[in-house]
N, C-alpha and C. Protein backbone atom coordinates (compact mmCIF):
# COMPACT_ATOMS: atom_id res chain seq x y z
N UNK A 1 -42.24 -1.17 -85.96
CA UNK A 1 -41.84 -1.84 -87.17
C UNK A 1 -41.41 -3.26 -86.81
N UNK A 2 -41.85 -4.49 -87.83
CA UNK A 2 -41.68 -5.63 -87.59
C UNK A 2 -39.67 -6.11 -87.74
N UNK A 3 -39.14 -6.90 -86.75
CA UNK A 3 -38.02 -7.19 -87.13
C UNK A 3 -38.29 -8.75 -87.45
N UNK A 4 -37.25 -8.47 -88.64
CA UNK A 4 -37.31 -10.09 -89.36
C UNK A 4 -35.51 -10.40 -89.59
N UNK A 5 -35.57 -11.41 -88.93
CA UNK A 5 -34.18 -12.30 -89.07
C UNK A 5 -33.90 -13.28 -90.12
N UNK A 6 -32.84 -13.08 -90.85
CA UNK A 6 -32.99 -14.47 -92.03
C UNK A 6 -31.08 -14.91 -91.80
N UNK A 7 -31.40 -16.29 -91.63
CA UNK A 7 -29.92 -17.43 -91.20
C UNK A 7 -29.82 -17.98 -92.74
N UNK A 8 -28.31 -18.29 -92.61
CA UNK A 8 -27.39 -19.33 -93.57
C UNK A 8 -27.83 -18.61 -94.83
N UNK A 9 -27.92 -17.55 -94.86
CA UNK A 9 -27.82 -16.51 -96.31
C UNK A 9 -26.86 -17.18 -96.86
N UNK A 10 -26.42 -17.69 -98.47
CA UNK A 10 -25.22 -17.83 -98.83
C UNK A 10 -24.68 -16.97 -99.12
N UNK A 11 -23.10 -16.97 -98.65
CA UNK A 11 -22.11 -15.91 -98.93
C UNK A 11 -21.85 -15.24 -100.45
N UNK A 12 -22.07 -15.77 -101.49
CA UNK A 12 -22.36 -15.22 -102.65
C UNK A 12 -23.67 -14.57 -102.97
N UNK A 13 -24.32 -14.80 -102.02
CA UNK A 13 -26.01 -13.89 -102.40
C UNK A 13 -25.73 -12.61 -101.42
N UNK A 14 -24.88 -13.12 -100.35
CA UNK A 14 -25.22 -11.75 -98.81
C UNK A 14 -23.80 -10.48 -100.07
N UNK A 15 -22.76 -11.16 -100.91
CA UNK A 15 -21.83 -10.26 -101.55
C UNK A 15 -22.59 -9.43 -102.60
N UNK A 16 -23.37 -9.93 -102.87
CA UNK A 16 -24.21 -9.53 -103.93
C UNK A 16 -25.25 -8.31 -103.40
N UNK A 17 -26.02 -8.80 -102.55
CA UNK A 17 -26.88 -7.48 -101.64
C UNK A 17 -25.68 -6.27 -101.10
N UNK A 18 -24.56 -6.94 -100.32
CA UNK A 18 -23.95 -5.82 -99.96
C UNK A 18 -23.83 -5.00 -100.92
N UNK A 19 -23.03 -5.36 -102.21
CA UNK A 19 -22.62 -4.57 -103.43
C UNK A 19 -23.89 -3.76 -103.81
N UNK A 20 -24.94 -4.57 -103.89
CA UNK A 20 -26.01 -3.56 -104.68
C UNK A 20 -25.83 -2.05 -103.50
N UNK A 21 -26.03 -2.82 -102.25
CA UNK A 21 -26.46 -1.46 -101.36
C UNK A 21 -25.02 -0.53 -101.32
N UNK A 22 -24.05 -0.89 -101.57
CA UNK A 22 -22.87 0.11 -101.42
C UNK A 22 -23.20 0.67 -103.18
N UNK A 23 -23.94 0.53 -103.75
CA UNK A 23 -23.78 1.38 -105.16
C UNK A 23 -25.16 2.20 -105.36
N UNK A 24 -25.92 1.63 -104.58
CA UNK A 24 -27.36 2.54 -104.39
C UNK A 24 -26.94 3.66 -102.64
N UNK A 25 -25.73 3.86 -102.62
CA UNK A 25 -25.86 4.32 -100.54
C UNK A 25 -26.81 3.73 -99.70
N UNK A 26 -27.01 2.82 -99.57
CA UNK A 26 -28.05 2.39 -99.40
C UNK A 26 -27.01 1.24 -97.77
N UNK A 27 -27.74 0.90 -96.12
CA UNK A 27 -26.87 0.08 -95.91
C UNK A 27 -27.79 -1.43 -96.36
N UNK A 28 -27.29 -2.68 -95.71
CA UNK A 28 -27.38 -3.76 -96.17
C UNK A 28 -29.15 -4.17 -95.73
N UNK A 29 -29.76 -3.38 -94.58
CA UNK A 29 -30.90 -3.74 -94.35
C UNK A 29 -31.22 -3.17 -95.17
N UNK A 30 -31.45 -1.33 -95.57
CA UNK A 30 -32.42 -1.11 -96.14
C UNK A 30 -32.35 -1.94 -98.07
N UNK A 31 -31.48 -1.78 -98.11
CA UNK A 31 -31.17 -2.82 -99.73
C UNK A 31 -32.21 -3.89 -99.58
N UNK A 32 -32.16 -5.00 -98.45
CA UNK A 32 -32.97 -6.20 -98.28
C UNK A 32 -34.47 -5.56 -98.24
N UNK A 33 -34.67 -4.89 -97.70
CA UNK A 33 -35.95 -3.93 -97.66
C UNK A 33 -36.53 -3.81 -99.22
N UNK A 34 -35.76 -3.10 -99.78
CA UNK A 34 -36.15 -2.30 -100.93
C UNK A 34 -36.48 -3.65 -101.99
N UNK A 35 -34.95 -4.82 -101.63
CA UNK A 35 -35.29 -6.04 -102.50
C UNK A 35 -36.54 -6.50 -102.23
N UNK A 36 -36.81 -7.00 -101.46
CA UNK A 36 -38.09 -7.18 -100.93
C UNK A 36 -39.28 -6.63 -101.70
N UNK A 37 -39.59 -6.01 -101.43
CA UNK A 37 -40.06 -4.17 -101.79
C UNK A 37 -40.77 -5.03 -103.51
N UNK A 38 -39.67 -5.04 -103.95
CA UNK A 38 -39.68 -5.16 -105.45
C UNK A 38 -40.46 -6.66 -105.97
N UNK A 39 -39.90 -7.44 -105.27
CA UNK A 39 -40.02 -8.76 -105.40
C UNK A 39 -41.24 -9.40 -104.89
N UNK A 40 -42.03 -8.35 -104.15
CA UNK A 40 -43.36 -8.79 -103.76
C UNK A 40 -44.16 -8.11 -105.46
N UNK A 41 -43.62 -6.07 -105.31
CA UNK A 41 -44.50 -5.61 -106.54
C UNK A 41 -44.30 -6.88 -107.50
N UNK A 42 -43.80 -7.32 -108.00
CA UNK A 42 -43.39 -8.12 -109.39
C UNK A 42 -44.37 -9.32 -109.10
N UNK A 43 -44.34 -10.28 -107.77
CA UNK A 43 -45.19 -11.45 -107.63
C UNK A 43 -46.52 -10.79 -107.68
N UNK A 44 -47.17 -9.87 -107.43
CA UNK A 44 -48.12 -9.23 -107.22
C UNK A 44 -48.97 -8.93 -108.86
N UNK A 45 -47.89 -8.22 -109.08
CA UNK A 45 -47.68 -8.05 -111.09
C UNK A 45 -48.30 -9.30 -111.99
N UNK A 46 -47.40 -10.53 -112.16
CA UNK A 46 -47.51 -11.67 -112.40
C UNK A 46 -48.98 -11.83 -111.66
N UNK A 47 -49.43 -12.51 -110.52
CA UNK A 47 -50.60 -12.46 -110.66
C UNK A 47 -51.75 -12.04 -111.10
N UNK A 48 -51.37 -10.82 -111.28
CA UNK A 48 -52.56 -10.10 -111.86
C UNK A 48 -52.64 -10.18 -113.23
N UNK A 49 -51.42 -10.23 -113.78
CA UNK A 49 -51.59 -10.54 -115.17
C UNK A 49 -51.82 -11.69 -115.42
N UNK A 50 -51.47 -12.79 -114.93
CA UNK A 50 -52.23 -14.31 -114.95
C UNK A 50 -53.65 -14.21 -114.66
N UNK A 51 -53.93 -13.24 -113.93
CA UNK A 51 -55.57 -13.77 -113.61
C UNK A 51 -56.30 -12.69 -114.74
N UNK A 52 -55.88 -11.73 -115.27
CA UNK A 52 -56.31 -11.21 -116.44
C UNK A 52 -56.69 -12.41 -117.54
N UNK A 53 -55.51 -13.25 -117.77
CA UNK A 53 -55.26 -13.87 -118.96
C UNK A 53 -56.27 -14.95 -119.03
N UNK A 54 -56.11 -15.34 -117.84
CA UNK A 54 -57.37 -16.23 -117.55
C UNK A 54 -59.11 -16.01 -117.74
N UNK A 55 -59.35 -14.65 -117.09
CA UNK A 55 -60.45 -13.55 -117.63
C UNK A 55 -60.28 -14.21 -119.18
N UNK A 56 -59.73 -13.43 -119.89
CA UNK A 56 -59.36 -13.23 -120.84
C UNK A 56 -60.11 -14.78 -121.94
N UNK A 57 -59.25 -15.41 -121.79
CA UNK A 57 -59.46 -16.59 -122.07
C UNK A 57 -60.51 -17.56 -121.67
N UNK A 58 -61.34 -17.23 -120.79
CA UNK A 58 -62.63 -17.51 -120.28
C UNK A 58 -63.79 -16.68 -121.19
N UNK A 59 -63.51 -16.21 -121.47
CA UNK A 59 -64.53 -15.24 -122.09
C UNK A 59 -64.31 -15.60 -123.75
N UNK A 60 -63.45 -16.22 -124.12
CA UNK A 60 -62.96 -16.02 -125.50
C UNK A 60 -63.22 -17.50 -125.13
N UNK A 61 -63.53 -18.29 -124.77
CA UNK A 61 -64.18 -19.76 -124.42
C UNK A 61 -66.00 -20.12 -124.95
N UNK A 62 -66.68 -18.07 -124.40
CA UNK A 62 -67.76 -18.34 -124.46
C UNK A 62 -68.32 -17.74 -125.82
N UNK A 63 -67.49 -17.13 -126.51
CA UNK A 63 -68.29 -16.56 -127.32
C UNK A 63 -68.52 -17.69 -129.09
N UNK A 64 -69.28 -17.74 -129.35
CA UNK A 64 -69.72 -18.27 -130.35
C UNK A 64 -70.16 -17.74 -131.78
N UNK A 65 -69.59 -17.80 -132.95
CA UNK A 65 -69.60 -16.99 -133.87
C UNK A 65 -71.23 -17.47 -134.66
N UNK A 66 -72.39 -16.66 -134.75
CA UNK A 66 -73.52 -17.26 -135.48
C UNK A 66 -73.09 -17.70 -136.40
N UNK A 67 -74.39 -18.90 -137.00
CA UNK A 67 -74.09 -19.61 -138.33
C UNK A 67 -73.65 -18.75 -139.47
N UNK A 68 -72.52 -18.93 -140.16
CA UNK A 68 -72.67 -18.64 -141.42
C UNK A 68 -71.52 -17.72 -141.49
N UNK A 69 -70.78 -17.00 -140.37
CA UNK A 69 -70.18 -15.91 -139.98
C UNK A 69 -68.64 -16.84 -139.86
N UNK A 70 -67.64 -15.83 -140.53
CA UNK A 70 -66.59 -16.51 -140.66
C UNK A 70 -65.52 -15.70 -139.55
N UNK A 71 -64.55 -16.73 -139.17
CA UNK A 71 -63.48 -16.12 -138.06
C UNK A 71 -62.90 -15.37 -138.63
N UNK A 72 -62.59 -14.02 -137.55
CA UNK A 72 -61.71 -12.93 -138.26
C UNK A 72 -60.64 -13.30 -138.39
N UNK A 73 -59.62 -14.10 -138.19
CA UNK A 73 -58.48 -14.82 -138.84
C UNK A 73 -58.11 -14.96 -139.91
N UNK A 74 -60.00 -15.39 -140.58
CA UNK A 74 -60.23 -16.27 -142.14
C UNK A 74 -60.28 -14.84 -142.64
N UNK A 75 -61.76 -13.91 -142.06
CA UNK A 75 -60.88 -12.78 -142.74
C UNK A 75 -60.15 -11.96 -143.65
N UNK A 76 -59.08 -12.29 -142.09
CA UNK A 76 -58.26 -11.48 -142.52
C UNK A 76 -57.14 -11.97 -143.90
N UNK A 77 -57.18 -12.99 -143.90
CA UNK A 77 -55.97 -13.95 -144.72
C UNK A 77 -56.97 -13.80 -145.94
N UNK A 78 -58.03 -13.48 -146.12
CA UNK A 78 -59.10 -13.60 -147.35
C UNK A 78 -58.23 -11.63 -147.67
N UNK A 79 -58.70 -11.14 -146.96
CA UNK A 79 -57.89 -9.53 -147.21
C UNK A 79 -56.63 -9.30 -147.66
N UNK A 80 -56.02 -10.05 -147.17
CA UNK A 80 -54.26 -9.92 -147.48
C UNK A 80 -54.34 -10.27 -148.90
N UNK A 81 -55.24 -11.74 -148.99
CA UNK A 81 -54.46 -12.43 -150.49
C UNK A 81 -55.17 -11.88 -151.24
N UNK A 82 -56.06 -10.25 -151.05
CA UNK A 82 -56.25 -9.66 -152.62
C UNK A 82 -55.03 -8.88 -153.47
């Protein structure tokens, strides 16, 4: 297993990890672990949902409604105001 060292932690962030890990039993490495842990799933998360959105919006770039054919927006606001 890889060891990783981290300096000049501030003392209000290292009080903060301790606490989490004394309320999960947890000691202060594995807490940093688990933070970790999380904070990659979540950056990982966010990407993927950015690059969805992007999909997303690339595709909704290409499509083109034939002549004559009205946006479902118009529609829908034509539906409501009966």
């Amino acid at each position: 297993m890889a060891i990783l060292h981290v300096r000049n932690v501030p003392e209000k962030l290292y009080e903060r990890i301790r606490k989490l890990a004394e309320e999960e039993d947890r000691s202060v490495t594995a807490e940093v672990i688990q933070l970790l842990s999380q904070g990659l799933q979540a950056h990982s998360a966010r990407r993927d949902a950015a690059a969805a959105i992007e999909r997303i919006r690339s595709r909704s770039r290409k499509v083109v409604l034939p002549r004559g054919w009205k946006d479902s927006a118009e529609l829908l606001r034509e539906d409501r105001s009966r």
